[in-house]
Structure formats: structure tokens, C-alpha cells
PDB file of N, CA and C in Angstrom:
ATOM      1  N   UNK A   1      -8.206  11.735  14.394  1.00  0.00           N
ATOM      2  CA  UNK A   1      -9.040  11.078  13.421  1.00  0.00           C
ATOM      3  C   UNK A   1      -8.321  10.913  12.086  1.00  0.00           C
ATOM      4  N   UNK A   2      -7.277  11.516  11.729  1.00  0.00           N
ATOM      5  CA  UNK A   2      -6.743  11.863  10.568  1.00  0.00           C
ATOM      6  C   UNK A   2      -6.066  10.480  10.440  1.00  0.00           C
ATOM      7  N   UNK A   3      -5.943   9.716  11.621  1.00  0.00           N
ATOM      8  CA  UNK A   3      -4.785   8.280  11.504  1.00  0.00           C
ATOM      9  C   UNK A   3      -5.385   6.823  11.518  1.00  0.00           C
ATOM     10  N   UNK A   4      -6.601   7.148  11.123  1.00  0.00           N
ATOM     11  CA  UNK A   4      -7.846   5.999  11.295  1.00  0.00           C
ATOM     12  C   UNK A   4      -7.250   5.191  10.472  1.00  0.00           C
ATOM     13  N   UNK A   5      -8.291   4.328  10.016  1.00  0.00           N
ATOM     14  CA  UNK A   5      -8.060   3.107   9.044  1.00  0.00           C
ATOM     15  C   UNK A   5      -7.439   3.127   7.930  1.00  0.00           C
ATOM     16  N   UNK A   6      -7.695   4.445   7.287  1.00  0.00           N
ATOM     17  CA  UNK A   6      -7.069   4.590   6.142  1.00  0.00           C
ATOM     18  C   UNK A   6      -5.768   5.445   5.886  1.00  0.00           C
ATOM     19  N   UNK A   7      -5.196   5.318   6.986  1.00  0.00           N
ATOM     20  CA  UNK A   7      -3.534   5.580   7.593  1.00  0.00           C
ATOM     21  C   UNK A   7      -3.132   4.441   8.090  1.00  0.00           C
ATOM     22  N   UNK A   8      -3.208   3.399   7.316  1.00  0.00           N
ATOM     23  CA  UNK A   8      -2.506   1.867   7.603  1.00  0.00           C
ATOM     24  C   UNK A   8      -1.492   0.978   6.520  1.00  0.00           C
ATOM     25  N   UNK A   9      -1.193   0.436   6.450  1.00  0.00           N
ATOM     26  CA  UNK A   9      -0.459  -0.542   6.119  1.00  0.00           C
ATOM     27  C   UNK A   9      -1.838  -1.343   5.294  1.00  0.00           C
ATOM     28  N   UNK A  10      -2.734  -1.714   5.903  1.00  0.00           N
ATOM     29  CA  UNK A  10      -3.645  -2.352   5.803  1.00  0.00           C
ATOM     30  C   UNK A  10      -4.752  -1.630   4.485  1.00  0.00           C
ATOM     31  N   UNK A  11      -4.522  -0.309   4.732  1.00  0.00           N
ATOM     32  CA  UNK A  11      -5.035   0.657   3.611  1.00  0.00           C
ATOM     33  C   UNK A  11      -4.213   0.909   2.732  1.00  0.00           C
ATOM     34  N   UNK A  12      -2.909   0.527   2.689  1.00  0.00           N
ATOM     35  CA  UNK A  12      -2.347   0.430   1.402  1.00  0.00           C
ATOM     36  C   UNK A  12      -2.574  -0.703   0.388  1.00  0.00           C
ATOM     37  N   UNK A  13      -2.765  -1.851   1.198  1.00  0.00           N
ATOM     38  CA  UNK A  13      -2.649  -2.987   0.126  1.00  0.00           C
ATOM     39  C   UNK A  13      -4.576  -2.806  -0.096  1.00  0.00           C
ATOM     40  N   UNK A  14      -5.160  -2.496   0.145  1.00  0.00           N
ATOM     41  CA  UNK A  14      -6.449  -2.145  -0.103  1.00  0.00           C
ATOM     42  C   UNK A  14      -6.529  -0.683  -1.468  1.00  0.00           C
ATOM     43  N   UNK A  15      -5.819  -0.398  -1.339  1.00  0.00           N
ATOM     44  CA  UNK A  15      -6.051   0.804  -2.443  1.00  0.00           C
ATOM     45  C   UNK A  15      -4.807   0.771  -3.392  1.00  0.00           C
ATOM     46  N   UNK A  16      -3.998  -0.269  -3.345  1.00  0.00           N
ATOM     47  CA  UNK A  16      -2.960  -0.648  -3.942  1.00  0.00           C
ATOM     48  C   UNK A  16      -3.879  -2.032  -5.177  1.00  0.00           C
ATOM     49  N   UNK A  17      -4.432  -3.043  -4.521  1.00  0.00           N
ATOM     50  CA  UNK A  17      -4.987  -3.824  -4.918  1.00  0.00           C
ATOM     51  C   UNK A  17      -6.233  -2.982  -5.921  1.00  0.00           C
ATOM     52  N   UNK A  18      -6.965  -2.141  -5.357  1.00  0.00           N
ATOM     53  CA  UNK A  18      -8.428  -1.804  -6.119  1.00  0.00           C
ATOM     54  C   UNK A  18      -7.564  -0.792  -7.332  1.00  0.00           C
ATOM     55  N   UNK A  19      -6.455  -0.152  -7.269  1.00  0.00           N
ATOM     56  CA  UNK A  19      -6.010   0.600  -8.307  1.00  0.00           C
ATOM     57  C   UNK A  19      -5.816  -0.506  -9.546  1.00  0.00           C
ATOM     58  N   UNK A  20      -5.205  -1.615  -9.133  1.00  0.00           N
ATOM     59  CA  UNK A  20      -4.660  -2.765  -9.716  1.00  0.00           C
ATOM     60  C   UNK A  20      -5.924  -3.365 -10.254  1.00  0.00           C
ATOM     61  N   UNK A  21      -6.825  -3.575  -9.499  1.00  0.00           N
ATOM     62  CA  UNK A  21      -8.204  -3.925 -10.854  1.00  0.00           C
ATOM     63  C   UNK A  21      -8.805  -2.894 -11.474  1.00  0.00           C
ATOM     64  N   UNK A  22      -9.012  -1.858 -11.014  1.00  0.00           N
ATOM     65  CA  UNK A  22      -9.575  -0.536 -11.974  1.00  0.00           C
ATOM     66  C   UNK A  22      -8.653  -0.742 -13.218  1.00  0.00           C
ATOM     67  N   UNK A  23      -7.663  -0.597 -13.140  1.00  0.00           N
ATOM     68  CA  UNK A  23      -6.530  -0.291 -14.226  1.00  0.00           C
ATOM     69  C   UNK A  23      -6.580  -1.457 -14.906  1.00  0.00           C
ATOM     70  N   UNK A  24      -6.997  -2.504 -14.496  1.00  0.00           N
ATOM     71  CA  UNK A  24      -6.538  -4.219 -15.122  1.00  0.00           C
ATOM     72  C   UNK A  24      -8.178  -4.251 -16.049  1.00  0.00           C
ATOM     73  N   UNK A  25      -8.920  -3.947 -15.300  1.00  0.00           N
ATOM     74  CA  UNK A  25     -10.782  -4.227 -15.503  1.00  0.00           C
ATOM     75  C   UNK A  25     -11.591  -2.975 -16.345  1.00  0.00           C
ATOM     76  N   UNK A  26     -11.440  -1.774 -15.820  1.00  0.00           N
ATOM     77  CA  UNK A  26     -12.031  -1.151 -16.096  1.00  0.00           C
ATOM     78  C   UNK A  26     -11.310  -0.152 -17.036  1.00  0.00           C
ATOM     79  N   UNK A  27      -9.865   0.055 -17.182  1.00  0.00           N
ATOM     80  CA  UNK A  27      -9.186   0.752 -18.352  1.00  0.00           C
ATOM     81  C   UNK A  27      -8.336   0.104 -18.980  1.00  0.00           C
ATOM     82  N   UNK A  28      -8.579  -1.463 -19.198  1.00  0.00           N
ATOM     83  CA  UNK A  28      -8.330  -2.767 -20.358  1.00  0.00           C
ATOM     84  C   UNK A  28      -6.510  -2.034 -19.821  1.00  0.00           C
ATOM     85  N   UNK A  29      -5.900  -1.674 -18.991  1.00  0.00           N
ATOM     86  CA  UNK A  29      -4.835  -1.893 -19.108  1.00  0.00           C
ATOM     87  C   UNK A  29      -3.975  -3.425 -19.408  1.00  0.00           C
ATOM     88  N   UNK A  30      -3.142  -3.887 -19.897  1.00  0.00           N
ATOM     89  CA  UNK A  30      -2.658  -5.140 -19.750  1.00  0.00           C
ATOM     90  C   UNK A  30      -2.015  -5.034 -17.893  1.00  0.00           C
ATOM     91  N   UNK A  31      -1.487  -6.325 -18.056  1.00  0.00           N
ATOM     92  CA  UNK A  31      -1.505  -6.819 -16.548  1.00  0.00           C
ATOM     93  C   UNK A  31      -0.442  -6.466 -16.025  1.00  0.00           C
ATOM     94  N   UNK A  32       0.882  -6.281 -16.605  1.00  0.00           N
ATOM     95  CA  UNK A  32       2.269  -5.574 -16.199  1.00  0.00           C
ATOM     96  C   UNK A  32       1.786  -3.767 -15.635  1.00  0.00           C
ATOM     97  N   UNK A  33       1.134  -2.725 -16.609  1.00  0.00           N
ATOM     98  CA  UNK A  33       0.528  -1.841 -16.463  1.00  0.00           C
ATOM     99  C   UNK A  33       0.360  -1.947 -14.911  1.00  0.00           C
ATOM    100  N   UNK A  34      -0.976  -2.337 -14.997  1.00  0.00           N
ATOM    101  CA  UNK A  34      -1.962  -2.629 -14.010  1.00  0.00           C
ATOM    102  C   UNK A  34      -0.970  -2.571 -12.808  1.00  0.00           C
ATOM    103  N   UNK A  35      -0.123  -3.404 -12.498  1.00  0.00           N
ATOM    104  CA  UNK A  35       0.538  -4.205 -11.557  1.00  0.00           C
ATOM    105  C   UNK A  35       1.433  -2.861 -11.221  1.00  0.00           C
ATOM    106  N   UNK A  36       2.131  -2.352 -12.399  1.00  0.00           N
ATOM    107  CA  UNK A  36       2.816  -1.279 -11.880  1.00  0.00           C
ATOM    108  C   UNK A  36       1.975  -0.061 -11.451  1.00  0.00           C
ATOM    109  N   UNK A  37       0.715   0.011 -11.735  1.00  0.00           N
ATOM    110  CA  UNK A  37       0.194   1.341 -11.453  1.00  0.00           C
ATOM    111  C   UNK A  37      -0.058   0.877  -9.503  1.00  0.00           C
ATOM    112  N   UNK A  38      -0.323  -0.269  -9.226  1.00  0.00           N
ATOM    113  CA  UNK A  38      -0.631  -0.474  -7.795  1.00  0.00           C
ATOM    114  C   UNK A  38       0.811  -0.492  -6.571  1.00  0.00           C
ATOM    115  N   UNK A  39       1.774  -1.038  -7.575  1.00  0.00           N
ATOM    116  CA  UNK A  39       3.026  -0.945  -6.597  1.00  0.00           C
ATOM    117  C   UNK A  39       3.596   0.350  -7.119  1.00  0.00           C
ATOM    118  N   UNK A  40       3.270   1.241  -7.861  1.00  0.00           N
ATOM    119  CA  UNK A  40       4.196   2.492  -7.687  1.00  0.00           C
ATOM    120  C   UNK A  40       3.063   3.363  -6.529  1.00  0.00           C
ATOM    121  N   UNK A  41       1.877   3.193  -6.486  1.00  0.00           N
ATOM    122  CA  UNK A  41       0.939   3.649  -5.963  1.00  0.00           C
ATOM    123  C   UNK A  41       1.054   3.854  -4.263  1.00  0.00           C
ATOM    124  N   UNK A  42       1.337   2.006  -3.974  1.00  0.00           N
ATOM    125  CA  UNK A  42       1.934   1.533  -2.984  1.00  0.00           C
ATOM    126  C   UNK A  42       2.901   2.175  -2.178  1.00  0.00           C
ATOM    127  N   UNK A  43       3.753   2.324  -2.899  1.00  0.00           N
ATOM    128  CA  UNK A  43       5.287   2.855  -2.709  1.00  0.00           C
ATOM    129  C   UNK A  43       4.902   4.173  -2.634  1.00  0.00           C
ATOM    130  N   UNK A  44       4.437   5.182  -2.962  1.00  0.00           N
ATOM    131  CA  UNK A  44       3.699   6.561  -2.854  1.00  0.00           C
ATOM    132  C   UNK A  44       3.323   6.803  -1.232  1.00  0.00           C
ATOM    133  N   UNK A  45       2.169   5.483  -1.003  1.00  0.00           N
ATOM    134  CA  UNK A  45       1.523   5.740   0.041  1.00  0.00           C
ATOM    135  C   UNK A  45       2.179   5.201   1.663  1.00  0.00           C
ATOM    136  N   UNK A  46       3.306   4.187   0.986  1.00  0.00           N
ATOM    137  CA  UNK A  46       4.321   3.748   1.946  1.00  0.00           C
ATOM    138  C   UNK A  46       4.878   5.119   2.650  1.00  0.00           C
ATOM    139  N   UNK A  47       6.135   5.286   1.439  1.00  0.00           N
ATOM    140  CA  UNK A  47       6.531   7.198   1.353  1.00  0.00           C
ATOM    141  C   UNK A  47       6.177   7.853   2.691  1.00  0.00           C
ATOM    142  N   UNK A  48       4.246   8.579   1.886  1.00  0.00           N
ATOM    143  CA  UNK A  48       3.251   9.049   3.094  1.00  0.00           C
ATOM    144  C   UNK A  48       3.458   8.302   4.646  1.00  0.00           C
ATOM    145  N   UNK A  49       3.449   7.351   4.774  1.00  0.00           N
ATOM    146  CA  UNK A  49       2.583   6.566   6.184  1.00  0.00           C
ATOM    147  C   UNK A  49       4.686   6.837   7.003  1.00  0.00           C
ATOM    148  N   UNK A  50       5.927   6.771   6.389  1.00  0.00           N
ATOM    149  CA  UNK A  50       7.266   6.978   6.813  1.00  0.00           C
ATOM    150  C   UNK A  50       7.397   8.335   7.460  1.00  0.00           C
ATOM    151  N   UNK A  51       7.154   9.586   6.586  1.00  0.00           N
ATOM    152  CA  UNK A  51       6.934  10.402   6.352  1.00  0.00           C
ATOM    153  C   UNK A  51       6.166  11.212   7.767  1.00  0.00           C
ATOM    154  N   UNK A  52       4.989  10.710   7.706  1.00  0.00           N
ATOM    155  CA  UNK A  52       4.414  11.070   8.912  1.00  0.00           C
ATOM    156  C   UNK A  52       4.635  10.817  10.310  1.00  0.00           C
ATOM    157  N   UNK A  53       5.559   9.279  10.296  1.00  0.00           N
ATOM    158  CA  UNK A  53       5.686   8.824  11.460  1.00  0.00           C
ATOM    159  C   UNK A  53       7.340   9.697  11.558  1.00  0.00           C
ATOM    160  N   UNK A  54       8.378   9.838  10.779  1.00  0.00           N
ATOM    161  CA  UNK A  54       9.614  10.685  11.308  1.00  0.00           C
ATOM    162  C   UNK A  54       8.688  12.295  11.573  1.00  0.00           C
ATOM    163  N   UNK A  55       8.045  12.620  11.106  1.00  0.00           N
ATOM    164  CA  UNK A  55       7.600  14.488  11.675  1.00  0.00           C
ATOM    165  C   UNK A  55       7.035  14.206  12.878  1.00  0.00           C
ATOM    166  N   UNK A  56       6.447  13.067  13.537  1.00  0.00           N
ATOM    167  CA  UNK A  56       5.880  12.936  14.819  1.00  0.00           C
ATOM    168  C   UNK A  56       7.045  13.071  15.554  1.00  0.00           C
ATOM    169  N   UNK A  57       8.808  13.149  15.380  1.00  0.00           N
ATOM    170  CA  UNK A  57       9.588  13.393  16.424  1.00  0.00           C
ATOM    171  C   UNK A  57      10.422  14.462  16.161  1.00  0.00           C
ATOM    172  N   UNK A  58       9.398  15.560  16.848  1.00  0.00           N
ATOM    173  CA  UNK A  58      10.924  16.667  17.009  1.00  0.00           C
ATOM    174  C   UNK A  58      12.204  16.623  17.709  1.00  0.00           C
ATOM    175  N   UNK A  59      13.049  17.175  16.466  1.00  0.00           N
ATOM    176  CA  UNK A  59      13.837  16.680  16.939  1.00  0.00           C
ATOM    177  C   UNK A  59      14.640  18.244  17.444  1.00  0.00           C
ATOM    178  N   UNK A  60      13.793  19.338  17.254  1.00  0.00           N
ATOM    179  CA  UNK A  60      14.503  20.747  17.682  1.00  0.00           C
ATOM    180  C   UNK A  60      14.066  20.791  19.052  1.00  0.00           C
ATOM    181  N   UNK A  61      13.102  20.284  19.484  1.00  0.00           N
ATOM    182  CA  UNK A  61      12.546  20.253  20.807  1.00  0.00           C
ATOM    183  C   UNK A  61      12.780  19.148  21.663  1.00  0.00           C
ATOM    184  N   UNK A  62      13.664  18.097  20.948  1.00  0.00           N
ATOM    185  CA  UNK A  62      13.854  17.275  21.567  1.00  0.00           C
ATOM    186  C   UNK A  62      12.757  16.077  22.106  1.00  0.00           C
ATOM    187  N   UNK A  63      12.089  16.119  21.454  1.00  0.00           N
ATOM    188  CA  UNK A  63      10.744  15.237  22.521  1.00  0.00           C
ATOM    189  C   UNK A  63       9.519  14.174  21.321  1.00  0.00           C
ATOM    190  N   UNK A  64       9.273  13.286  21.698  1.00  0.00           N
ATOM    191  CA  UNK A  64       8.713  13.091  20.852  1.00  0.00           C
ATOM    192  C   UNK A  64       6.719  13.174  20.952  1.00  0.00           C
ATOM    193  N   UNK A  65       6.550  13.703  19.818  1.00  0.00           N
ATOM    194  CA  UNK A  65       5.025  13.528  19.680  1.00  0.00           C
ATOM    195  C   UNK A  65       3.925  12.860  20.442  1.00  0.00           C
ATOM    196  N   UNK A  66       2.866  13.033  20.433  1.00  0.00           N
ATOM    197  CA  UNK A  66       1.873  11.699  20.690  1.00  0.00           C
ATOM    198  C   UNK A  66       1.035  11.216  20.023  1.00  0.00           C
ATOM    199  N   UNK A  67       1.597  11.964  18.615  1.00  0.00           N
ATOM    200  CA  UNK A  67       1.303  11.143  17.399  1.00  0.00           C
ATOM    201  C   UNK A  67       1.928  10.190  17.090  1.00  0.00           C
ATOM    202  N   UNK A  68       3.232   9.701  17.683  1.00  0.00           N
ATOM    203  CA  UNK A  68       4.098   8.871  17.621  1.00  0.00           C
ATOM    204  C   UNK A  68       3.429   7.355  17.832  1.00  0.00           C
ATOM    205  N   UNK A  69       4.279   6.647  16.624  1.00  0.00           N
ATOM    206  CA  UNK A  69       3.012   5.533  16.620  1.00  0.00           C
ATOM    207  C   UNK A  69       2.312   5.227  15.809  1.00  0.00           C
ATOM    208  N   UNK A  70       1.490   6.230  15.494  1.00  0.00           N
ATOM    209  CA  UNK A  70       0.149   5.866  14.560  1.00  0.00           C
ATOM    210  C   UNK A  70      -0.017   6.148  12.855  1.00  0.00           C
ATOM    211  N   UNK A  71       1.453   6.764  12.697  1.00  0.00           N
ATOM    212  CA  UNK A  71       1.044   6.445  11.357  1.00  0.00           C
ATOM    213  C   UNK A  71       2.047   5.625  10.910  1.00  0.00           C
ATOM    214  N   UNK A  72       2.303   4.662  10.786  1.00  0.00           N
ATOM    215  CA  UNK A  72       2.640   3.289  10.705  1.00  0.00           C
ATOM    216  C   UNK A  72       2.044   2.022  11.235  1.00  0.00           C
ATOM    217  N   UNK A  73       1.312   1.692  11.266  1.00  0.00           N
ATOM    218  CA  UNK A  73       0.872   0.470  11.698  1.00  0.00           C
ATOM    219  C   UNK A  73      -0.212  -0.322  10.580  1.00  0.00           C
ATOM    220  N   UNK A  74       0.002  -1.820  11.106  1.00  0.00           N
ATOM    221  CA  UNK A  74      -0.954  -2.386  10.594  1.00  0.00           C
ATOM    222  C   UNK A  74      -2.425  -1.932  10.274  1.00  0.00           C
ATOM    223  N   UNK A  75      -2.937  -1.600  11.121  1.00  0.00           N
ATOM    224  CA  UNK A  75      -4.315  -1.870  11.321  1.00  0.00           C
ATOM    225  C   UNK A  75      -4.942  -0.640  12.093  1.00  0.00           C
ATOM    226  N   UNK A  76      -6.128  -0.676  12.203  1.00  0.00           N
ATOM    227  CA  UNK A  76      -6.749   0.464  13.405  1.00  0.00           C
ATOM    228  C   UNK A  76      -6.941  -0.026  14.070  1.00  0.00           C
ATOM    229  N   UNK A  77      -6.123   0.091  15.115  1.00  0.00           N
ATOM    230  CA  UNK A  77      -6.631  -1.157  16.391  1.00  0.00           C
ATOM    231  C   UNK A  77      -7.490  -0.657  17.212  1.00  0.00           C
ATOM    232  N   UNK A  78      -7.791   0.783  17.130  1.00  0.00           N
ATOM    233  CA  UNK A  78      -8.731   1.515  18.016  1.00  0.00           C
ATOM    234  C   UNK A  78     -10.705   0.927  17.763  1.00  0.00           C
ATOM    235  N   UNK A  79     -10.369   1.181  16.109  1.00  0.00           N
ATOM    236  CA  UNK A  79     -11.763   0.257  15.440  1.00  0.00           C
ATOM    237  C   UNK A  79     -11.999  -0.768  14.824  1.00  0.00           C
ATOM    238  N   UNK A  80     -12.000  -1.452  15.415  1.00  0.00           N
ATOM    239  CA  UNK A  80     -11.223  -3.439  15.136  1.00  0.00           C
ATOM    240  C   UNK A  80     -12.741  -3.709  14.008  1.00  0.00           C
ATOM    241  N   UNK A  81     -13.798  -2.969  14.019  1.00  0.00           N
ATOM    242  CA  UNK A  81     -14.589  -3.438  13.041  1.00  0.00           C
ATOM    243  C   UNK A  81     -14.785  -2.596  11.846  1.00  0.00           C
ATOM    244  N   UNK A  82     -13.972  -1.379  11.673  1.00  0.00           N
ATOM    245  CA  UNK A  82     -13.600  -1.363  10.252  1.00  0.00           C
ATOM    246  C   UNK A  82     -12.855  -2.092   9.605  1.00  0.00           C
ATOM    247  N   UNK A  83     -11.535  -2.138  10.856  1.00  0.00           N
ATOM    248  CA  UNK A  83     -10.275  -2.748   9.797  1.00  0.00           C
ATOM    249  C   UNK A  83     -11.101  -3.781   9.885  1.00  0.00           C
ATOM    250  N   UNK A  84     -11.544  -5.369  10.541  1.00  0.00           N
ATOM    251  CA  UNK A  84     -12.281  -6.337   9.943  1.00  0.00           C
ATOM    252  C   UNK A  84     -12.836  -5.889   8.267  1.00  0.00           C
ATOM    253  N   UNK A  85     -13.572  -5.235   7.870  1.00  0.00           N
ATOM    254  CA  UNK A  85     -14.397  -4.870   7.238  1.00  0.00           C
ATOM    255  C   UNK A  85     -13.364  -4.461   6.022  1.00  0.00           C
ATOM    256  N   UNK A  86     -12.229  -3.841   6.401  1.00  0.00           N
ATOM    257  CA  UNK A  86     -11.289  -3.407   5.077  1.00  0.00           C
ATOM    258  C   UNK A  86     -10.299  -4.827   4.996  1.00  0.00           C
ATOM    259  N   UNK A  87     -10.122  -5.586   5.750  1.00  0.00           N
ATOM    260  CA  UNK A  87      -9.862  -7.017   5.861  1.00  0.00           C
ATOM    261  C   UNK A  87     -10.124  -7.831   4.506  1.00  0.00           C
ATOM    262  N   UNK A  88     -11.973  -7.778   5.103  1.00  0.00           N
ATOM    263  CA  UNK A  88     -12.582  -8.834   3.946  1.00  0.00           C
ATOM    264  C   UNK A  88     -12.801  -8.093   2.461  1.00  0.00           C
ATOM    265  N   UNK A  89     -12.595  -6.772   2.403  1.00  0.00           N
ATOM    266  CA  UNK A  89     -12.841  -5.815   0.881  1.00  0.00           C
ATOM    267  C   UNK A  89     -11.366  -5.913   0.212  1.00  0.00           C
ATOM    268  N   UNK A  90     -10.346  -5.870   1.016  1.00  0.00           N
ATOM    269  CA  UNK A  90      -9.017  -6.275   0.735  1.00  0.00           C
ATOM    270  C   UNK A  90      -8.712  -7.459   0.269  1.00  0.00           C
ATOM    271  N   UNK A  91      -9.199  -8.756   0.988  1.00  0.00           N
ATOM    272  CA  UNK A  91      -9.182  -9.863   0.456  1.00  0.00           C
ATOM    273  C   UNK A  91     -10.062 -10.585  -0.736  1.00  0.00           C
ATOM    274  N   UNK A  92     -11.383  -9.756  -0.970  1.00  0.00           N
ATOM    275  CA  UNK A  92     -11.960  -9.766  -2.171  1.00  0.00           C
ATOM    276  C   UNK A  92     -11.292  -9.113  -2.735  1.00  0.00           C
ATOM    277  N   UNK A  93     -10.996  -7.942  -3.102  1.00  0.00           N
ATOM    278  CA  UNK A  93      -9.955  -7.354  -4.725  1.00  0.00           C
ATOM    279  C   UNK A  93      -8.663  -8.203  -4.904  1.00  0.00           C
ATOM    280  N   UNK A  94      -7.880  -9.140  -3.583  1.00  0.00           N
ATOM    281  CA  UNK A  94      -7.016 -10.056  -4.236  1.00  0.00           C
ATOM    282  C   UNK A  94      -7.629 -11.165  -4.610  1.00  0.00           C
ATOM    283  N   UNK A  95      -9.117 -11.450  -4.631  1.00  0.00           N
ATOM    284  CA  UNK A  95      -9.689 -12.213  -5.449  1.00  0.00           C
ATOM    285  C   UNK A  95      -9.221 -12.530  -7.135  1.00  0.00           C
ATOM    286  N   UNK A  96      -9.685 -10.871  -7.551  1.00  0.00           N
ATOM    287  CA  UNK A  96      -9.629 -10.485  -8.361  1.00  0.00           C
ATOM    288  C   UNK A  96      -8.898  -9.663  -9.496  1.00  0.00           C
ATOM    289  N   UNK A  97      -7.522  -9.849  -8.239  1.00  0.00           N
ATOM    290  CA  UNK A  97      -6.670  -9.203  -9.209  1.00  0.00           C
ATOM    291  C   UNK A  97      -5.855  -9.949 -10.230  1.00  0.00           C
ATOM    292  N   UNK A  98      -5.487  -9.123 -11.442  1.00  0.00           N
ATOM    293  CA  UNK A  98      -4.810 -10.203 -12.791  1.00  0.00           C
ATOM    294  C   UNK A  98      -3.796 -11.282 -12.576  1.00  0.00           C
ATOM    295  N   UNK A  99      -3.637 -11.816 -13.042  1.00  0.00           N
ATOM    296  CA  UNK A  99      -1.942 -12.561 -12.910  1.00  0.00           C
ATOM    297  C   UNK A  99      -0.669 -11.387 -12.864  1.00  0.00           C
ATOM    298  N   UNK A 100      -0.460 -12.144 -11.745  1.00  0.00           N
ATOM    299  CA  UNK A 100       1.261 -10.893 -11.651  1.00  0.00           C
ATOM    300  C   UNK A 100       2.658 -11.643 -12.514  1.00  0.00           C
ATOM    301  N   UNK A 101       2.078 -12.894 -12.929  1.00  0.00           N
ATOM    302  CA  UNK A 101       3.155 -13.603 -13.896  1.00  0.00           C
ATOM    303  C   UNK A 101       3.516 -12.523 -15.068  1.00  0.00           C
ATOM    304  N   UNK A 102       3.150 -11.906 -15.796  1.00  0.00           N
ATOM    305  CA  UNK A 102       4.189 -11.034 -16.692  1.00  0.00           C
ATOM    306  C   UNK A 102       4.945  -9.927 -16.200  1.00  0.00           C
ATOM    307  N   UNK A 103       4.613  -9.266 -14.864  1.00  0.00           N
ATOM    308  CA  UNK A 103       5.173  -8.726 -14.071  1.00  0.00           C
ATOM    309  C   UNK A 103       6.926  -9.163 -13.795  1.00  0.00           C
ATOM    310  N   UNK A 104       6.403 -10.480 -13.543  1.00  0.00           N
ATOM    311  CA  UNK A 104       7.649 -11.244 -12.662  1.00  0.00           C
ATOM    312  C   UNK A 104       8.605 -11.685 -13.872  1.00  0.00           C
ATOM    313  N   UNK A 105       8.133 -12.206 -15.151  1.00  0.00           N
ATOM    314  CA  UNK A 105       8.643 -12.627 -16.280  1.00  0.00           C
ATOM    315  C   UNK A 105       9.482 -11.352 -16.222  1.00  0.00           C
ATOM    316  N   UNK A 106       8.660  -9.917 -16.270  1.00  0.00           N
ATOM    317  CA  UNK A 106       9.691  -9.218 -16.969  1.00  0.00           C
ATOM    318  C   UNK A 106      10.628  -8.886 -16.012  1.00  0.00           C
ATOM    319  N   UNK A 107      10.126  -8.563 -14.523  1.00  0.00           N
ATOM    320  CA  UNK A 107      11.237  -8.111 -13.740  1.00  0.00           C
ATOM    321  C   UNK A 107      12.234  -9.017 -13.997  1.00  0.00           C
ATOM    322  N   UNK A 108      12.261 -10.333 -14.172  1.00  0.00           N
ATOM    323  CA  UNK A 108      13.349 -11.237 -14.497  1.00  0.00           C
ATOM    324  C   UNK A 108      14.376 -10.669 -15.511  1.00  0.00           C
ATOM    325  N   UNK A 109      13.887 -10.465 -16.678  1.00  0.00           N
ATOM    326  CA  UNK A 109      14.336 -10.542 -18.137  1.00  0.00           C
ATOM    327  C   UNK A 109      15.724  -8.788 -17.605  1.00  0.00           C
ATOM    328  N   UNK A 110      14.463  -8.153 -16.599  1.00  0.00           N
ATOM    329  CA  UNK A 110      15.381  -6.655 -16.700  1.00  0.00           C
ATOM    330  C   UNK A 110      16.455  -6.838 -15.896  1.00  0.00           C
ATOM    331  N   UNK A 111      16.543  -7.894 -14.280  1.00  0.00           N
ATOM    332  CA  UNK A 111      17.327  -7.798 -13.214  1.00  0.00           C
ATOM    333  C   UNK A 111      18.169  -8.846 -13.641  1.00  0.00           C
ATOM    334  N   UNK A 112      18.321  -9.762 -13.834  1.00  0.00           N
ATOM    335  CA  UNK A 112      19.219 -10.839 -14.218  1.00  0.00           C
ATOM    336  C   UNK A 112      20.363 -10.504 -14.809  1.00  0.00           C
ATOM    337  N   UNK A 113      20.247  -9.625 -16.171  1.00  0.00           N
ATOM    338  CA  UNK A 113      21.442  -9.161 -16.565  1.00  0.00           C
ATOM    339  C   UNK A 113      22.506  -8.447 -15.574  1.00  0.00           C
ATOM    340  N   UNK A 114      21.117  -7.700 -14.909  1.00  0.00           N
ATOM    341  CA  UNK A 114      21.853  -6.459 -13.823  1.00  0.00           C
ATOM    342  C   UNK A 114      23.199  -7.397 -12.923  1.00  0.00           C
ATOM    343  N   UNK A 115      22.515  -8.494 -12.422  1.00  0.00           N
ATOM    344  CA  UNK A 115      23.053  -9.255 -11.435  1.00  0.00           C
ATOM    345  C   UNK A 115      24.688  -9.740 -12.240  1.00  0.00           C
ATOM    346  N   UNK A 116      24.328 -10.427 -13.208  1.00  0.00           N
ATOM    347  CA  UNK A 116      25.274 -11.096 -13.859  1.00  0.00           C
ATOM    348  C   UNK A 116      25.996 -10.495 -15.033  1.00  0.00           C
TER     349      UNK A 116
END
């Protein structure tokens, strides 16, 4: 039960996105803020979902898990009508999330030099 819906891929950009309007909406962060509080968030919960899927293979025992699998994936494919359901709540908060244009302005302004 621990690898349900909200051990997905699908539950990241869902709690990646709603961090990103809390922070944008509800604590007047500006929109760069905002944006970084959801992709460092992201990247946190990525981390987690890697994380779990290399400990599913021992490798002192040689064998792998039968947890193997499940914490990486898209979706819950076991309960096709939550993930539906975190689908359409996912695709409403990218309704609503800020412009990622000052985001991108700045990643520009910082990587460009890097490059050149």
C-alpha cells in the first residue's frame, strides 16, 4: 500500500504544481520563488521515488525484490480511478499555475555566460 498513487511520477507533478500555487497564491511569493520552491520540491521527491526503486535490489543477496517496479512509475495502474482523479486535480493546478517566463528569463541570464 505504501506504493499507491502517491508513489508516482504522476504524484510528483501534482504536489510539485500545488506547492507552486500555494507559494505563488497564498504566500504572495513572486513567480521565480514559487517556481523554484516546486522544482526543488520535485527533484526531492524524484530523489525519493530513485531511491526506493535501487533498495528494492539486493544486491548482498543477490536477488531482486518484489517491490521491484513500483516505485517508479507513472501512474497506479493497480487503481486506474484515482490516478484518473489525480489526472484531472493535476491538470487543474496547471491551470493555475504563474508564468514560468521569469524563471526561464533568468535561467537564461545565469547559463549563457556559463556556456560561452
Amino acid at each position: 500500500m505504501h506504493r499507491g498513487i502517491f508513489h508516482s511520477i504522476l504524484a510528483l507533478c501534482f504536489f510539485s504544481f500545488a506547492i507552486i500555487c500555494v507559494s505563488y497564491y497564498f504566500l504572495q511569493q513572486n513567480p521565480i520563488y514559487a517556481w523554484l520552491n516546486g522544482v526543488f520540491l520535485g527533484l526531492g521527491f524524484l530523489v525519493h521515488l530513485i531511491l526506493d526503486e535501487m533498495y528494492s535490489v539486493d544486491l548482498a543477496n543477490r536477488r531482486i525484490k518484489k517491490s521491484f517496479g513500483t516505485a517508479l512509475k507513472l501512474f497506479n495502474y493497480k487503481n486506474i480511478p484515482s490516478s484518473l482523479a489525480m489526472v484531472i486535480f493535476t491538470l487543474l493546478l496547471y491551470w493555475f499555475l504563474p508564468p514560468a517566463l521569469p524563471l526561464l528569463a533568468l535561467s537564461e541570464r545565469i547559463l549563457v555566460p556559463l556556456v560561452f
